[in-house]
Protein backbone atom coordinates (compact mmCIF):
# COMPACT_ATOMS: atom_id res chain seq x y z
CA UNK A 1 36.53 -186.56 11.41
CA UNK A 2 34.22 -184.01 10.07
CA UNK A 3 34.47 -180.29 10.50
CA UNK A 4 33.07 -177.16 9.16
CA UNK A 5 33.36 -173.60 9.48
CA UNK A 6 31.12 -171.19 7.11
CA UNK A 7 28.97 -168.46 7.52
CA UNK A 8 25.84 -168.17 5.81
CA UNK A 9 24.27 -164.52 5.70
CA UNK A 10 24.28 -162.79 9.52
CA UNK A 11 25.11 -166.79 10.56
CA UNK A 12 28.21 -168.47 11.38
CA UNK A 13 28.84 -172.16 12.29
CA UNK A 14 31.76 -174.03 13.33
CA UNK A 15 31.52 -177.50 14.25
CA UNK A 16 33.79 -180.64 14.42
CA UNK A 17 32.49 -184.61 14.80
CA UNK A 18 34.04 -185.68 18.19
CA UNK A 19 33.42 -189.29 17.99
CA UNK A 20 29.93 -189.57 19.93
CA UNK A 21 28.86 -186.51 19.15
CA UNK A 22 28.74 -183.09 17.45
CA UNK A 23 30.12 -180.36 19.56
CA UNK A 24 30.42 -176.68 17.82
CA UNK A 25 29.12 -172.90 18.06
CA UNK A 26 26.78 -170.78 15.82
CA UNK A 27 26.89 -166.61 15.95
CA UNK A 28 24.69 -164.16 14.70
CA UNK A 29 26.93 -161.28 13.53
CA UNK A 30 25.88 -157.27 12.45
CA UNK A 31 26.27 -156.32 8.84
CA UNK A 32 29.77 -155.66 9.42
CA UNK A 33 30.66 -158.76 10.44
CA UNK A 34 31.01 -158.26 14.05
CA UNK A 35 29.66 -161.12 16.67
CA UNK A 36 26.79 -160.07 18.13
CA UNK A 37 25.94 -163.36 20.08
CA UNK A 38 26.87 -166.97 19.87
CA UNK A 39 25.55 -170.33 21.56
CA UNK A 40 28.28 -173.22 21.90
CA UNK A 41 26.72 -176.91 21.38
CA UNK A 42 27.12 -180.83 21.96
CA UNK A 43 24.70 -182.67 20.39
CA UNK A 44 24.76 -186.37 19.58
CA UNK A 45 23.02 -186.37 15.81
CA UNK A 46 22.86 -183.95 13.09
CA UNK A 47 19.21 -183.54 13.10
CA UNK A 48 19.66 -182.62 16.65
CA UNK A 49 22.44 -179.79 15.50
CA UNK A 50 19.66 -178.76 13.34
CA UNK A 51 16.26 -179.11 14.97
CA UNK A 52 18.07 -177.80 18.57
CA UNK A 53 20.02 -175.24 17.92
CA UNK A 54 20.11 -173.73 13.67
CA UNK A 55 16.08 -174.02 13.75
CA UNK A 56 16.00 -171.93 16.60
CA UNK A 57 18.55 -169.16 16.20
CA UNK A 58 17.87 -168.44 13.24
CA UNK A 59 14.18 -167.50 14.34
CA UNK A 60 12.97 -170.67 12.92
CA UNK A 61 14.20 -169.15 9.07
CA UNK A 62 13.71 -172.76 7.71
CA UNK A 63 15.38 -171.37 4.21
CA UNK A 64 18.55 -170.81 5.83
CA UNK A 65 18.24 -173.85 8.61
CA UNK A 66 18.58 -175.92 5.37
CA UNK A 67 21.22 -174.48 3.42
CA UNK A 68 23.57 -175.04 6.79
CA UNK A 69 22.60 -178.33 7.20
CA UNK A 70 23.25 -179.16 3.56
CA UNK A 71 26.97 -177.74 4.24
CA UNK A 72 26.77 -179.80 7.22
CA UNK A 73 26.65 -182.93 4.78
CA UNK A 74 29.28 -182.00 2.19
CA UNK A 75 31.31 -181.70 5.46
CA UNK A 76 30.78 -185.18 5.70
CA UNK A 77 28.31 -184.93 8.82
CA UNK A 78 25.58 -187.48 8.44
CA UNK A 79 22.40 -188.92 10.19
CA UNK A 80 22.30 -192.55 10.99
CA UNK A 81 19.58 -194.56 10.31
């Protein structure tokens, strides 16, 4: 079973591989560290993780959309063929 937690920047992401699907939360936090807002999620695929929910709350920052779902995959999170 996969699982991450990191925090990349004003971004944080914790997610675990439940079988079926991917169910987690990303936060946007102030310079100090403090949670300003976060979004919970259960998606079925990694791309949909990304495309869904990083892409978009991160304002569509493409640069950092990348570098969390490239943690995603040394987590061991994948997209099947």
């Amino acid at each position: 079973m996969s699982t991450i937690n990191t925090s990349l920047g004003r971004y944080s992401l914790t997610a675990k591989d439940a079988g079926n699907h991917i169910k987690g939360s990303i936060a946007i936090n102030d310079e100090g560290g403090t949670q300003l807002t976060c979004q919970e999620f259960k998606e079925h695929y990694l791309d949909d993780v990304v495309n869904n929910v990083i892409y978009p709350v991160t304002g569509g920052n493409r640069q950092i959309t990348q570098a969390l779902r490239d943690e995603m995959i040394k987590a061991g999170f994948y997209q099947p063929h």
